[in-house]
C-alpha atoms as a PDB file:
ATOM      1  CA  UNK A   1      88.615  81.945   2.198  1.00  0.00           C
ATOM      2  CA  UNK A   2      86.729  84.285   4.252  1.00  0.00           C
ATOM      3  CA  UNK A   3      84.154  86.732   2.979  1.00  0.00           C
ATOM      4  CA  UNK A   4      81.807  89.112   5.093  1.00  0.00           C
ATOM      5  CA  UNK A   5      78.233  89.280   3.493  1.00  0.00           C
ATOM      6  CA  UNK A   6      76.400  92.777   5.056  1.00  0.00           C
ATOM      7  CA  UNK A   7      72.934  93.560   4.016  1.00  0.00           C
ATOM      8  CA  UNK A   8      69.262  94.469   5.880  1.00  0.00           C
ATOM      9  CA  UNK A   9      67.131  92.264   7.479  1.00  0.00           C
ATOM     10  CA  UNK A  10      65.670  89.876   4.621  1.00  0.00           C
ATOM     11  CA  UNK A  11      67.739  90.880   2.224  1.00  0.00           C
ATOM     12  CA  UNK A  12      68.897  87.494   1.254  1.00  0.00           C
ATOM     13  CA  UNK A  13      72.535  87.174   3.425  1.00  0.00           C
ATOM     14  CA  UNK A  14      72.074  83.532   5.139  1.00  0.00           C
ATOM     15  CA  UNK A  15      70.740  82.007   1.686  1.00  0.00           C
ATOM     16  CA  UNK A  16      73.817  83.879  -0.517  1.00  0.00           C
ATOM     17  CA  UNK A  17      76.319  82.447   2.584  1.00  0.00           C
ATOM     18  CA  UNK A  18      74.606  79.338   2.326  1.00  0.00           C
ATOM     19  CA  UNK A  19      74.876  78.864  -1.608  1.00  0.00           C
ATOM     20  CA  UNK A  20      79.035  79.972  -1.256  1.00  0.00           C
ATOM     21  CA  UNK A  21      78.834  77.285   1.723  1.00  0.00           C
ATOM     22  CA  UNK A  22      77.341  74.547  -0.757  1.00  0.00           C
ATOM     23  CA  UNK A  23      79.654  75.494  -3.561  1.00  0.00           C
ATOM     24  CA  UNK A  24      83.078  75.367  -2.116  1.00  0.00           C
ATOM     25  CA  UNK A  25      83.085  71.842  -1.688  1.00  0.00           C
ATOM     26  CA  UNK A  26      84.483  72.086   2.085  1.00  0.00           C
ATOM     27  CA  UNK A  27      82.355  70.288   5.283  1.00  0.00           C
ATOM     28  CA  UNK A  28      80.495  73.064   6.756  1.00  0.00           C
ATOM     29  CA  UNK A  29      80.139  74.501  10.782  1.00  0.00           C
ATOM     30  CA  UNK A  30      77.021  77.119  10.526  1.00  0.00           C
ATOM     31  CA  UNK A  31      77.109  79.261  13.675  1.00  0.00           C
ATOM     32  CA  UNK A  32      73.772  80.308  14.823  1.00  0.00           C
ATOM     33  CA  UNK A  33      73.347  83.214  17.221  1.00  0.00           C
ATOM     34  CA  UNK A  34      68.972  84.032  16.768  1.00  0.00           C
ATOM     35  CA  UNK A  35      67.095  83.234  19.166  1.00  0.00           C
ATOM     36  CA  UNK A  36      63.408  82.984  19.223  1.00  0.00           C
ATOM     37  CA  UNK A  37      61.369  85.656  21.331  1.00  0.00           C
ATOM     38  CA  UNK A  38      57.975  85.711  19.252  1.00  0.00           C
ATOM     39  CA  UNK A  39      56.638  83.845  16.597  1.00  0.00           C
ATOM     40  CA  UNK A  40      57.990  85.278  13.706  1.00  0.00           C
ATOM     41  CA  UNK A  41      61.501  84.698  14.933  1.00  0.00           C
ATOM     42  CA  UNK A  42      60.653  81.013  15.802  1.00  0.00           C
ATOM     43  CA  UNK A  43      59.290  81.098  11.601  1.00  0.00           C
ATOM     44  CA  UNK A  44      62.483  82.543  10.798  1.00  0.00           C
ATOM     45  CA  UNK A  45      64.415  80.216  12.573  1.00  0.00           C
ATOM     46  CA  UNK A  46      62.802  77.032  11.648  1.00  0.00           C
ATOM     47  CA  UNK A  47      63.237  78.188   7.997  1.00  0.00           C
ATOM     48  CA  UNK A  48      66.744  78.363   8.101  1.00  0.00           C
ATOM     49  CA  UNK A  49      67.235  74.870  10.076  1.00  0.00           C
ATOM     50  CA  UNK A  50      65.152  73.537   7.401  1.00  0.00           C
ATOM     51  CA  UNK A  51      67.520  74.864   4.558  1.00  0.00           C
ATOM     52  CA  UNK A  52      70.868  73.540   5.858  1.00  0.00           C
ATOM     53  CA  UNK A  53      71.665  70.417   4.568  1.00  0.00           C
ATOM     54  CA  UNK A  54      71.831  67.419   6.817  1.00  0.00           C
ATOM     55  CA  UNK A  55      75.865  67.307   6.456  1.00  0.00           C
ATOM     56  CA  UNK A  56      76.537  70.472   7.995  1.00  0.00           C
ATOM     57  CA  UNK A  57      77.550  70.910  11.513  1.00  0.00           C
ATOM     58  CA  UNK A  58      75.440  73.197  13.204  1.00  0.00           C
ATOM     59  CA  UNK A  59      76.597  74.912  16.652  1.00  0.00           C
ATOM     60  CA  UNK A  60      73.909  76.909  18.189  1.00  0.00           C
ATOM     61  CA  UNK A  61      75.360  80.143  20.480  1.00  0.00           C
ATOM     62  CA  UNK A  62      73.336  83.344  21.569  1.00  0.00           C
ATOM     63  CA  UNK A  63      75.916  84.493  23.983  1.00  0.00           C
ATOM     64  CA  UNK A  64      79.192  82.758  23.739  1.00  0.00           C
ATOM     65  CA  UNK A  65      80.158  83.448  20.162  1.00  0.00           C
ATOM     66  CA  UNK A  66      83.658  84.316  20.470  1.00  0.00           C
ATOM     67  CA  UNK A  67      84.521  81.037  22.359  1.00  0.00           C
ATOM     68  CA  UNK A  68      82.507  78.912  19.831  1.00  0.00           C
ATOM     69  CA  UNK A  69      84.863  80.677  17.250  1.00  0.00           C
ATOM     70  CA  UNK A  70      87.552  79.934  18.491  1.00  0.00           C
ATOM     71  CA  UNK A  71      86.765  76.173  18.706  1.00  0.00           C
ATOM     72  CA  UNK A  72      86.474  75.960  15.117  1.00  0.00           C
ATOM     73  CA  UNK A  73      89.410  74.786  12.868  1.00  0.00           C
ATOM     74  CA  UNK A  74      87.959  77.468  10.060  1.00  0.00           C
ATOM     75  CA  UNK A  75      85.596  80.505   9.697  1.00  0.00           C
ATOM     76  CA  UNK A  76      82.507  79.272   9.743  1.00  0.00           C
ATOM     77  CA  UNK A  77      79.333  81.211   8.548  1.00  0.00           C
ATOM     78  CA  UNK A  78      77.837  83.227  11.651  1.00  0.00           C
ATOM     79  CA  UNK A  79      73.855  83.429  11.222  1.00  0.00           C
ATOM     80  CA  UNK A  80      72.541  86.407  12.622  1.00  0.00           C
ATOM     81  CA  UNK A  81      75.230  88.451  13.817  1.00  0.00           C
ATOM     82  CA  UNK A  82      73.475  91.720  14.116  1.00  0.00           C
ATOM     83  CA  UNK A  83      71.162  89.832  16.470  1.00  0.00           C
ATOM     84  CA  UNK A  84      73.872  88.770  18.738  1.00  0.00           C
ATOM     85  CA  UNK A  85      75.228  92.322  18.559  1.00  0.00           C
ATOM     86  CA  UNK A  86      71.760  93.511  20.273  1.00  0.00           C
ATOM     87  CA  UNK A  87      71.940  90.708  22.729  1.00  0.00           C
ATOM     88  CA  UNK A  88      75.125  91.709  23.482  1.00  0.00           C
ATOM     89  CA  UNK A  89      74.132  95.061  23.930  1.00  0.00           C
ATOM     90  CA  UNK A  90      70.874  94.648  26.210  1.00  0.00           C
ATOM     91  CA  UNK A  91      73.191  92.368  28.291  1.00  0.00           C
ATOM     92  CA  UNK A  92      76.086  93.799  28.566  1.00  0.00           C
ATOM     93  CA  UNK A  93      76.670  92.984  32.198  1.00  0.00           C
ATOM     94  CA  UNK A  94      76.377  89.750  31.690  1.00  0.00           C
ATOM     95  CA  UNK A  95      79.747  87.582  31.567  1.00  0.00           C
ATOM     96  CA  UNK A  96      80.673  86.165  27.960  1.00  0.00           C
END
C-alpha cells in the first residue's frame, strides 16, 4: 500500500500517517528528515519521538533520503518531507 498524505504545517499529517501505520498491522520504518534549528523545532521533534511506539524502527536522515529509501524493503512513512525539500534547496551544492 502506499498513500501520500499532503497538508500545511500542523495540520495533522504525521499523526493521520501514524494512525494508518498502527492500523495496518505491518512492522513499521518511520523516516525522519526535521532537524532541530530553534526550540520550537526541537518541541516538535521530541513530540513526535515521543508518539511512535517503541516497536517501530526509526531511521533518522536530513540529507540522504533517497539512499535511506532505497534501503528499505517497503515505503516507509517520510516525516517532514517539505523540510528536507528546503534543506535540499539551501544546500543544493552539497553532494547527496
Amino acid at each position: 500500500m502506499k498513500e501520500l498524505v499532503l497538508g500545511g504545517v500542523r495540520s495533522g499529517k504525521s499523526r493521520y500517517a501514524e494512525q494508518r501505520a498502527r492500523e495496518s498491522g505491518l512492522s513499521v520504518v518511520c523516516v525522519a528528515t526535521a532537524t532541530a534549528h530553534d526550540e520550537e523545532m526541537r518541541a516538535r521533534i521530541h513530540a513526535h519521538q515521543e508518539r511512535r511506539p517503541a516497536s517501530w524502527t526509526v531511521v533518522e536522515t536530513p540529507r540522504a533520503l533517497a539512499a535511506t529509501l532505497q534501503q528499505q524493503q517497503r515505503n516507509p512513512p517520510v516525516h517532514a518531507l517539505e523540510g528536507y525539500l528546503v534543506h535540499r534547496l539551501h544546500h543544493a551544492h552539497d553532494p547527496l
